[in-house]
Structures are given as C-alpha cells and as structure tokens.
PDB file of N, CA and C in Angstrom:
ATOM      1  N   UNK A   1      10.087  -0.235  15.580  1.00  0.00           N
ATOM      2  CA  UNK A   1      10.732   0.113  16.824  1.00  0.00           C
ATOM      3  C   UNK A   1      10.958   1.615  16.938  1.00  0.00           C
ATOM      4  N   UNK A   2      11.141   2.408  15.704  1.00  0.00           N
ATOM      5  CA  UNK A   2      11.250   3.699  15.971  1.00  0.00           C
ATOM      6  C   UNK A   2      10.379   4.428  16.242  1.00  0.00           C
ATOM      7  N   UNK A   3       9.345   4.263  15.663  1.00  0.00           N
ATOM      8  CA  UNK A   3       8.240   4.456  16.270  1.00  0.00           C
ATOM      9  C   UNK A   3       7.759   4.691  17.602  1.00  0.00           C
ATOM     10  N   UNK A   4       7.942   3.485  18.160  1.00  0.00           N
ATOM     11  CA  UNK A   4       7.880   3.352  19.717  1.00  0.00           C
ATOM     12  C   UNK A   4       8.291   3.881  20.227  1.00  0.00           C
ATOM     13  N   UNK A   5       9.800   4.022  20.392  1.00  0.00           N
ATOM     14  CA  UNK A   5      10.521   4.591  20.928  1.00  0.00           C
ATOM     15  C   UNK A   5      10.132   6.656  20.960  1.00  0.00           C
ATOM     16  N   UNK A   6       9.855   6.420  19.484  1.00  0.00           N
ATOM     17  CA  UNK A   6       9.155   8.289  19.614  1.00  0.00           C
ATOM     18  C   UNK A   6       8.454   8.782  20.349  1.00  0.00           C
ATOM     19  N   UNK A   7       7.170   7.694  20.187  1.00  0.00           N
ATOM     20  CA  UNK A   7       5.611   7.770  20.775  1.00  0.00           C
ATOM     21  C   UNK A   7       6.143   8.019  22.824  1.00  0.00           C
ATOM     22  N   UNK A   8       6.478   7.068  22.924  1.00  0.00           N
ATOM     23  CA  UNK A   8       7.102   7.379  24.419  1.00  0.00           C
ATOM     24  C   UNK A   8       8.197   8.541  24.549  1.00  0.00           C
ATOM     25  N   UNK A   9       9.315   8.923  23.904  1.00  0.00           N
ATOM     26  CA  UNK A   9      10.111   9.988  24.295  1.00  0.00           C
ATOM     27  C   UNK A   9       8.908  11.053  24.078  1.00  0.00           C
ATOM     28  N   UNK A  10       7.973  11.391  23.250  1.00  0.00           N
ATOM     29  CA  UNK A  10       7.696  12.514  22.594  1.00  0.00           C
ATOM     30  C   UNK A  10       6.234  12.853  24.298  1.00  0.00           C
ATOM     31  N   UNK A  11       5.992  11.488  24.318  1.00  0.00           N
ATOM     32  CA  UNK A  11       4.862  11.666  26.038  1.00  0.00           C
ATOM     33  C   UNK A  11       5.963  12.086  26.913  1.00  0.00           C
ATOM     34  N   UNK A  12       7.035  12.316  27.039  1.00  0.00           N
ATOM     35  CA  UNK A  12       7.826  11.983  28.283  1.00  0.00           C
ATOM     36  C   UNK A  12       8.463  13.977  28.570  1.00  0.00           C
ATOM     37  N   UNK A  13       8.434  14.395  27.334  1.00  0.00           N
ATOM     38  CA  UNK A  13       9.305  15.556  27.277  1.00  0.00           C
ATOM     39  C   UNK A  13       8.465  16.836  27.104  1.00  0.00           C
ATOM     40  N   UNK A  14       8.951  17.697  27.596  1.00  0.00           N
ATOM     41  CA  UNK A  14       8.294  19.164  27.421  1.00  0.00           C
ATOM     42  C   UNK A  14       8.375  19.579  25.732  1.00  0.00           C
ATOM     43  N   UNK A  15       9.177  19.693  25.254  1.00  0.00           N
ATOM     44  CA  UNK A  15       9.386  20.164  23.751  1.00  0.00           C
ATOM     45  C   UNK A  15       9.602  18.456  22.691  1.00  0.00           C
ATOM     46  N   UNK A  16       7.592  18.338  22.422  1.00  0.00           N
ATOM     47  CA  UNK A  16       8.187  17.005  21.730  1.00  0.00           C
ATOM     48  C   UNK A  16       8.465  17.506  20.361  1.00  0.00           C
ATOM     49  N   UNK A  17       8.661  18.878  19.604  1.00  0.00           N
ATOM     50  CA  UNK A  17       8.913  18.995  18.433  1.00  0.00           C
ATOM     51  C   UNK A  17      10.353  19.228  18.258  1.00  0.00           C
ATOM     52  N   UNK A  18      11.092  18.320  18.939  1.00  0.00           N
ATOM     53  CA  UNK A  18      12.774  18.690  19.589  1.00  0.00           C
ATOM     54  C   UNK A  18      13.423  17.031  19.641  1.00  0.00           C
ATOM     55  N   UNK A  19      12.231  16.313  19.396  1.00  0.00           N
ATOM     56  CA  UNK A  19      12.461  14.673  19.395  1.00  0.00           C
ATOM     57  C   UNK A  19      12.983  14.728  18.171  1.00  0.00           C
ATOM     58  N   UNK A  20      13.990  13.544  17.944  1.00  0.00           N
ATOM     59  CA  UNK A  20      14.534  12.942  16.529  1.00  0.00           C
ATOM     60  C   UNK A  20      15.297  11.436  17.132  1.00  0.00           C
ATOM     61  N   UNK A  21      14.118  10.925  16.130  1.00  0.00           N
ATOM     62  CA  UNK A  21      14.822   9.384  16.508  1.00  0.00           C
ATOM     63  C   UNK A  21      15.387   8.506  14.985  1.00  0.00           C
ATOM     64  N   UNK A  22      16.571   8.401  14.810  1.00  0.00           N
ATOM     65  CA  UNK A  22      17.175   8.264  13.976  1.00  0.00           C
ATOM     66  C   UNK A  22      17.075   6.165  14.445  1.00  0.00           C
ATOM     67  N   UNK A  23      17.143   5.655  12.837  1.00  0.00           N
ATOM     68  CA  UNK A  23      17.385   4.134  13.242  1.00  0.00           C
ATOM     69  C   UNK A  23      18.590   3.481  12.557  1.00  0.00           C
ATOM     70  N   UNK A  24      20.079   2.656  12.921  1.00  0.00           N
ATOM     71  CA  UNK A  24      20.272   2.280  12.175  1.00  0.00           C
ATOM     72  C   UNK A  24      20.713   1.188  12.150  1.00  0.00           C
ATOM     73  N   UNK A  25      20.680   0.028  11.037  1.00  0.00           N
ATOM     74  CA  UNK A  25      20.601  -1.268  10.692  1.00  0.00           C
ATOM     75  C   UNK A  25      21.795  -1.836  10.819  1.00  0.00           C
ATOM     76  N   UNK A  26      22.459  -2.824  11.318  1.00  0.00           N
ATOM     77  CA  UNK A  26      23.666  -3.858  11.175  1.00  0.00           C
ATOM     78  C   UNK A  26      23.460  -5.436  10.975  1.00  0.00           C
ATOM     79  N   UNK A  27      23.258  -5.714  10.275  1.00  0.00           N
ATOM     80  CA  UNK A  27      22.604  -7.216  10.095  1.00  0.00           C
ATOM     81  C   UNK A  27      21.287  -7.596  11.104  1.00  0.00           C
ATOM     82  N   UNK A  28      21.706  -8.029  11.861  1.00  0.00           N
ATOM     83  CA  UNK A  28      20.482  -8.106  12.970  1.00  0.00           C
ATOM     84  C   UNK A  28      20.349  -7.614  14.309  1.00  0.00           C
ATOM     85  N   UNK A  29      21.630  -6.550  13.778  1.00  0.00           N
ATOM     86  CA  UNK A  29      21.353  -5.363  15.308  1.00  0.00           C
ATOM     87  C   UNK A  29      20.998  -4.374  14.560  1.00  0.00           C
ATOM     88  N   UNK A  30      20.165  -3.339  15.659  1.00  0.00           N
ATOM     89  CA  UNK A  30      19.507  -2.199  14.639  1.00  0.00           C
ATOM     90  C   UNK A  30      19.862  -1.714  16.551  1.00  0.00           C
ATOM     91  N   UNK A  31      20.136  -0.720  16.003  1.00  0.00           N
ATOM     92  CA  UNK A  31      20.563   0.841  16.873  1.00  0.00           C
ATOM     93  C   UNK A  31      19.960   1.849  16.753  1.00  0.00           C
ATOM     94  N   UNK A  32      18.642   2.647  17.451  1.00  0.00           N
ATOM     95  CA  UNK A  32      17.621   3.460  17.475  1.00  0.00           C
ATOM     96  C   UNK A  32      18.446   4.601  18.587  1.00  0.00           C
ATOM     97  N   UNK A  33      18.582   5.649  17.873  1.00  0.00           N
ATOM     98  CA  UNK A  33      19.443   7.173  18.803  1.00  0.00           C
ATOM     99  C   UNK A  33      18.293   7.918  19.151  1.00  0.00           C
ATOM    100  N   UNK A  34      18.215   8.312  20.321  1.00  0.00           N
ATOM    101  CA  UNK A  34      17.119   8.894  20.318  1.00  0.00           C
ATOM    102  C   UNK A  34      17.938  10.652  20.588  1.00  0.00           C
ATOM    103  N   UNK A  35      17.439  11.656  20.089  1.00  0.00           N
ATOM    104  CA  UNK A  35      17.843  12.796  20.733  1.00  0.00           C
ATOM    105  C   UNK A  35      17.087  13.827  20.977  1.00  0.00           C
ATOM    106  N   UNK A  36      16.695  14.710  22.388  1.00  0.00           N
ATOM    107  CA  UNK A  36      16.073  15.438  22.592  1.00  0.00           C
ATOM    108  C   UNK A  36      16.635  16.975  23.003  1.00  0.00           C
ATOM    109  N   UNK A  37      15.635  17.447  23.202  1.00  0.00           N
ATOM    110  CA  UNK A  37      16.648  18.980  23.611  1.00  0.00           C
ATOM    111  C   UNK A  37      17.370  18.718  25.363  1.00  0.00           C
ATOM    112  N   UNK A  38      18.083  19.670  25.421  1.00  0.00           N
ATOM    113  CA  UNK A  38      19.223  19.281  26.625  1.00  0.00           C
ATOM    114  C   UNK A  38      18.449  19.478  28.008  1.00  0.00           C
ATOM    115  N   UNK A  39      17.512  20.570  28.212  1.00  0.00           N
ATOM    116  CA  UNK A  39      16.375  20.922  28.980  1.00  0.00           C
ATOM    117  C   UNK A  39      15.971  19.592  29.016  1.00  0.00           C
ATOM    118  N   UNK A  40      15.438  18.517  28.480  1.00  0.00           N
ATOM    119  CA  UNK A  40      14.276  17.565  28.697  1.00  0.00           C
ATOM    120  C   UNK A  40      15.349  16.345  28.841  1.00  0.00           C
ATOM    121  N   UNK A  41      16.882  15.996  28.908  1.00  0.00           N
ATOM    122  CA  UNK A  41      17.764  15.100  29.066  1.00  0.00           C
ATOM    123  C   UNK A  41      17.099  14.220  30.154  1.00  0.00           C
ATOM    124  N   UNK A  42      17.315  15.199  31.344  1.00  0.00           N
ATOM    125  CA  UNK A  42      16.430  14.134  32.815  1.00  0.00           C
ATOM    126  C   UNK A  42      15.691  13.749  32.789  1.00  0.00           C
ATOM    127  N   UNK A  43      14.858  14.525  32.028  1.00  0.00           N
ATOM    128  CA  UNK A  43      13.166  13.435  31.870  1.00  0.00           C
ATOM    129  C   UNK A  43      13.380  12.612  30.853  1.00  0.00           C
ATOM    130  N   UNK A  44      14.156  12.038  30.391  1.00  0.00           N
ATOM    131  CA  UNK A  44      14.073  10.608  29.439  1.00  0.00           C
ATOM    132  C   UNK A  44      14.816   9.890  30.316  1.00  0.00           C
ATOM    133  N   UNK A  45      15.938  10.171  31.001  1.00  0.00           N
ATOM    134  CA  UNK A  45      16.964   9.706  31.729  1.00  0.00           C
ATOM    135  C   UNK A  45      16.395   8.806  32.942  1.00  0.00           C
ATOM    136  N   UNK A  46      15.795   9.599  33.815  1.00  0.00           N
ATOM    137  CA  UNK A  46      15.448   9.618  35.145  1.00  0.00           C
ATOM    138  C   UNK A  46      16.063   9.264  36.176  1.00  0.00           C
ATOM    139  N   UNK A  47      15.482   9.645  37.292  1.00  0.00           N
ATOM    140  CA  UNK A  47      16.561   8.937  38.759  1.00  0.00           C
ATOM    141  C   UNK A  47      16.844   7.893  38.459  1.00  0.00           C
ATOM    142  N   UNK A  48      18.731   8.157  38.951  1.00  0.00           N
ATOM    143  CA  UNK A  48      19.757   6.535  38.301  1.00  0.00           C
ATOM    144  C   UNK A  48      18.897   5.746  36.916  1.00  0.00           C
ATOM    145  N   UNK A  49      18.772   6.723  36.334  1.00  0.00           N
ATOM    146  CA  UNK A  49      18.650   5.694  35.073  1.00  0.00           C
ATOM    147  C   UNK A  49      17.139   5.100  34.757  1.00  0.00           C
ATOM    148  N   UNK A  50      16.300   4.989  35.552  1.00  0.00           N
ATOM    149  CA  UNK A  50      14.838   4.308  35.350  1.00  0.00           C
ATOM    150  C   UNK A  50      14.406   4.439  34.474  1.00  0.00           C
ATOM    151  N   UNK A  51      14.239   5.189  34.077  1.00  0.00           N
ATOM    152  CA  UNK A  51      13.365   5.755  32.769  1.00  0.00           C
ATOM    153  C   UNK A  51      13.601   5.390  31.502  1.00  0.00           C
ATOM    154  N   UNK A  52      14.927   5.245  31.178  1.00  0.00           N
ATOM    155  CA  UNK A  52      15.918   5.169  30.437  1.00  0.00           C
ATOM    156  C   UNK A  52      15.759   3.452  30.048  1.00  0.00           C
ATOM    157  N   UNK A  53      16.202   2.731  30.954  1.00  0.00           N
ATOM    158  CA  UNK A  53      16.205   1.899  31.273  1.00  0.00           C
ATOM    159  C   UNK A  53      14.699   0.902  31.352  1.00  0.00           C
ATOM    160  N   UNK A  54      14.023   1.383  31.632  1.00  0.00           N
ATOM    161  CA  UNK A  54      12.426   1.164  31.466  1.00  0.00           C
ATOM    162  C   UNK A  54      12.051   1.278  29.635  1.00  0.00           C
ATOM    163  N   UNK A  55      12.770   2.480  28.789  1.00  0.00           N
ATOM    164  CA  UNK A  55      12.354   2.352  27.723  1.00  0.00           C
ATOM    165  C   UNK A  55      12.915   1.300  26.915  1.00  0.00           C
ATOM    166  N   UNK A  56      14.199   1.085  27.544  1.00  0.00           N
ATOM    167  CA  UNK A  56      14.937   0.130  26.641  1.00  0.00           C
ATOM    168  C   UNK A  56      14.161  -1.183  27.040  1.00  0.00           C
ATOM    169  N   UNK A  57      13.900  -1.816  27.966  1.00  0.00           N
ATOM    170  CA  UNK A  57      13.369  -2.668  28.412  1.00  0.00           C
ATOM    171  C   UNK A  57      11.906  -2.934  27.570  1.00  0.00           C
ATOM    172  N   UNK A  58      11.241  -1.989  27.474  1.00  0.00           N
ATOM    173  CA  UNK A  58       9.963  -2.259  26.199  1.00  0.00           C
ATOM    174  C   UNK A  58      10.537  -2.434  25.142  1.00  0.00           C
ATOM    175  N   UNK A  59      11.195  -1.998  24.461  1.00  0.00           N
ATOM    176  CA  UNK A  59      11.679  -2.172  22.890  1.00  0.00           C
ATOM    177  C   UNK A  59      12.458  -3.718  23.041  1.00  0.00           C
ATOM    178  N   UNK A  60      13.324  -3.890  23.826  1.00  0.00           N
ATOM    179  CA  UNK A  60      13.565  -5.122  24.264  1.00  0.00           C
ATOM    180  C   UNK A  60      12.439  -6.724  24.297  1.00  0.00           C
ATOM    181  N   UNK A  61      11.685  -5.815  24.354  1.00  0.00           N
ATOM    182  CA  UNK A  61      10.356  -6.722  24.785  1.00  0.00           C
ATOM    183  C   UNK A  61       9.469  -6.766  23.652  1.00  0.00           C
ATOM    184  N   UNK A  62       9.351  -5.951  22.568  1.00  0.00           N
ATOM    185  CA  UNK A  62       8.715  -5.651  21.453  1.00  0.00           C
ATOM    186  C   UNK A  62       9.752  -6.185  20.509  1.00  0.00           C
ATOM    187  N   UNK A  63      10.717  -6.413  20.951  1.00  0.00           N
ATOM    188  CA  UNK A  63      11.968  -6.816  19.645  1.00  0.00           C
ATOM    189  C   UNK A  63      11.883  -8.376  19.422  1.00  0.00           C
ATOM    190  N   UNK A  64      11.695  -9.101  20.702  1.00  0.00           N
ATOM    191  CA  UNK A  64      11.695 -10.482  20.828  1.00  0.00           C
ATOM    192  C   UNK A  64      11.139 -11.251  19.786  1.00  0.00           C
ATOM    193  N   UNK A  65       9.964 -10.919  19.275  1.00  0.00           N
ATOM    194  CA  UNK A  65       9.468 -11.438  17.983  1.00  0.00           C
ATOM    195  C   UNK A  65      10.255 -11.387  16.872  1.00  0.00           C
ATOM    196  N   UNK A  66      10.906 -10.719  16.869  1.00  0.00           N
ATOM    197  CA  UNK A  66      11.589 -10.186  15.513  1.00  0.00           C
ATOM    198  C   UNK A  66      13.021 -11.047  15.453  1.00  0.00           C
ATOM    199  N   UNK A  67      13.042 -11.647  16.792  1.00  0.00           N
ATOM    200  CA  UNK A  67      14.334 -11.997  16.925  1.00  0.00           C
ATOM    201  C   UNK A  67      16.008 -10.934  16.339  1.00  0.00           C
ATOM    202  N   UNK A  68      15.834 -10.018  16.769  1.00  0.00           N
ATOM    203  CA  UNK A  68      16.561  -8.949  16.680  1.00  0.00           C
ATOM    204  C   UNK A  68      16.957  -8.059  17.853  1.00  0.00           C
ATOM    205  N   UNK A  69      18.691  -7.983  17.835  1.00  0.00           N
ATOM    206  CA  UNK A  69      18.794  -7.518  19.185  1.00  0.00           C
ATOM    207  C   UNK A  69      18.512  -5.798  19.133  1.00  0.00           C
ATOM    208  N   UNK A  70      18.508  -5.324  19.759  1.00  0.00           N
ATOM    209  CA  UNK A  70      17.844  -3.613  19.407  1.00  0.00           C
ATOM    210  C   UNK A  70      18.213  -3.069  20.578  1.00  0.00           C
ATOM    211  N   UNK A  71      19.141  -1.804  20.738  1.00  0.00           N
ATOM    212  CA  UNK A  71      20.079  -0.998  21.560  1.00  0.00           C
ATOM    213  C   UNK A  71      19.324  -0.007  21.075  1.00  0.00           C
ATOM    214  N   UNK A  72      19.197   0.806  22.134  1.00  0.00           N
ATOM    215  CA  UNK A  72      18.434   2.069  22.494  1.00  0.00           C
ATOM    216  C   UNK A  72      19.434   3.182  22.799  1.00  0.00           C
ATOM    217  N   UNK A  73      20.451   4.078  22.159  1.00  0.00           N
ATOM    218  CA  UNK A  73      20.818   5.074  23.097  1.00  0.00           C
ATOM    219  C   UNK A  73      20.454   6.415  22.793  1.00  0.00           C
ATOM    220  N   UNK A  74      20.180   6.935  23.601  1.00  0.00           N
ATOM    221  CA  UNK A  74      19.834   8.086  24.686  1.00  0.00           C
ATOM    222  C   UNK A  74      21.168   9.809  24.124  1.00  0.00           C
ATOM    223  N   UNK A  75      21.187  10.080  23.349  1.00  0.00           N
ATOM    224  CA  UNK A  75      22.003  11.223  22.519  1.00  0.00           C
ATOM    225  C   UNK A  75      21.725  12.656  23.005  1.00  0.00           C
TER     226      UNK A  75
END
C-alpha cells in the first residue's frame, strides 16, 4: 500500500523528491501518512477534497483483499 500511495502522490506533485510516505501498523489497521512539500498541498488535496479522496478510495479498493482497513492521511 505504500507504495501506491507514493507512485500516485509522487505523479501528482511538482517536487516528487519532497514525497515521504511513512506506514504504520495497528493490528489490522495500518495508517499510511503521506507528506509533501507545502507548495504541492493543493495538488494532492484538490477542489473540496477530490483528489484526496479519490486516492484514498484506490487504496481502499486495493486493501479489500487483504481484508485490512487502511486510512490514508494527507500531512
């Protein structure tokens, strides 16, 4: 999942050597932080949220197999 989550922030942003996606484990929640530079905030974000919301929604969707719930936030 962290992975993923990179591969898309790192397409999405002007400075992808400014990406850091940290993962961390709680039994069967796992919490992926994503953080970028403050310049590129809106473009992960997007109008009201889309973007944002769109990424969580794939990892959501990639998690299902795993049966694992997986929270995405946005740092």
């Amino acid at each position: 999942m962290k992975e993923l989550v990179e591969v898309i922030a790192k397409a999405l942003v002007e400075n992808p050597d400014e990406v850091v996606v940290t993962q961390k484990e709680d039994g069967k929640n796992l919490t992926i932080e994503l953080h970028v530079a403050a310049s590129d905030m809106g473009k992960v974000i997007g109008k009201q949220g889309r973007i944002a919301k769109a990424i969580r929604s794939v990892v959501k969707a990639a998690s299902s197999k795993d049966n694992r719930r997986v929270d995405v936030e946005i740092i």
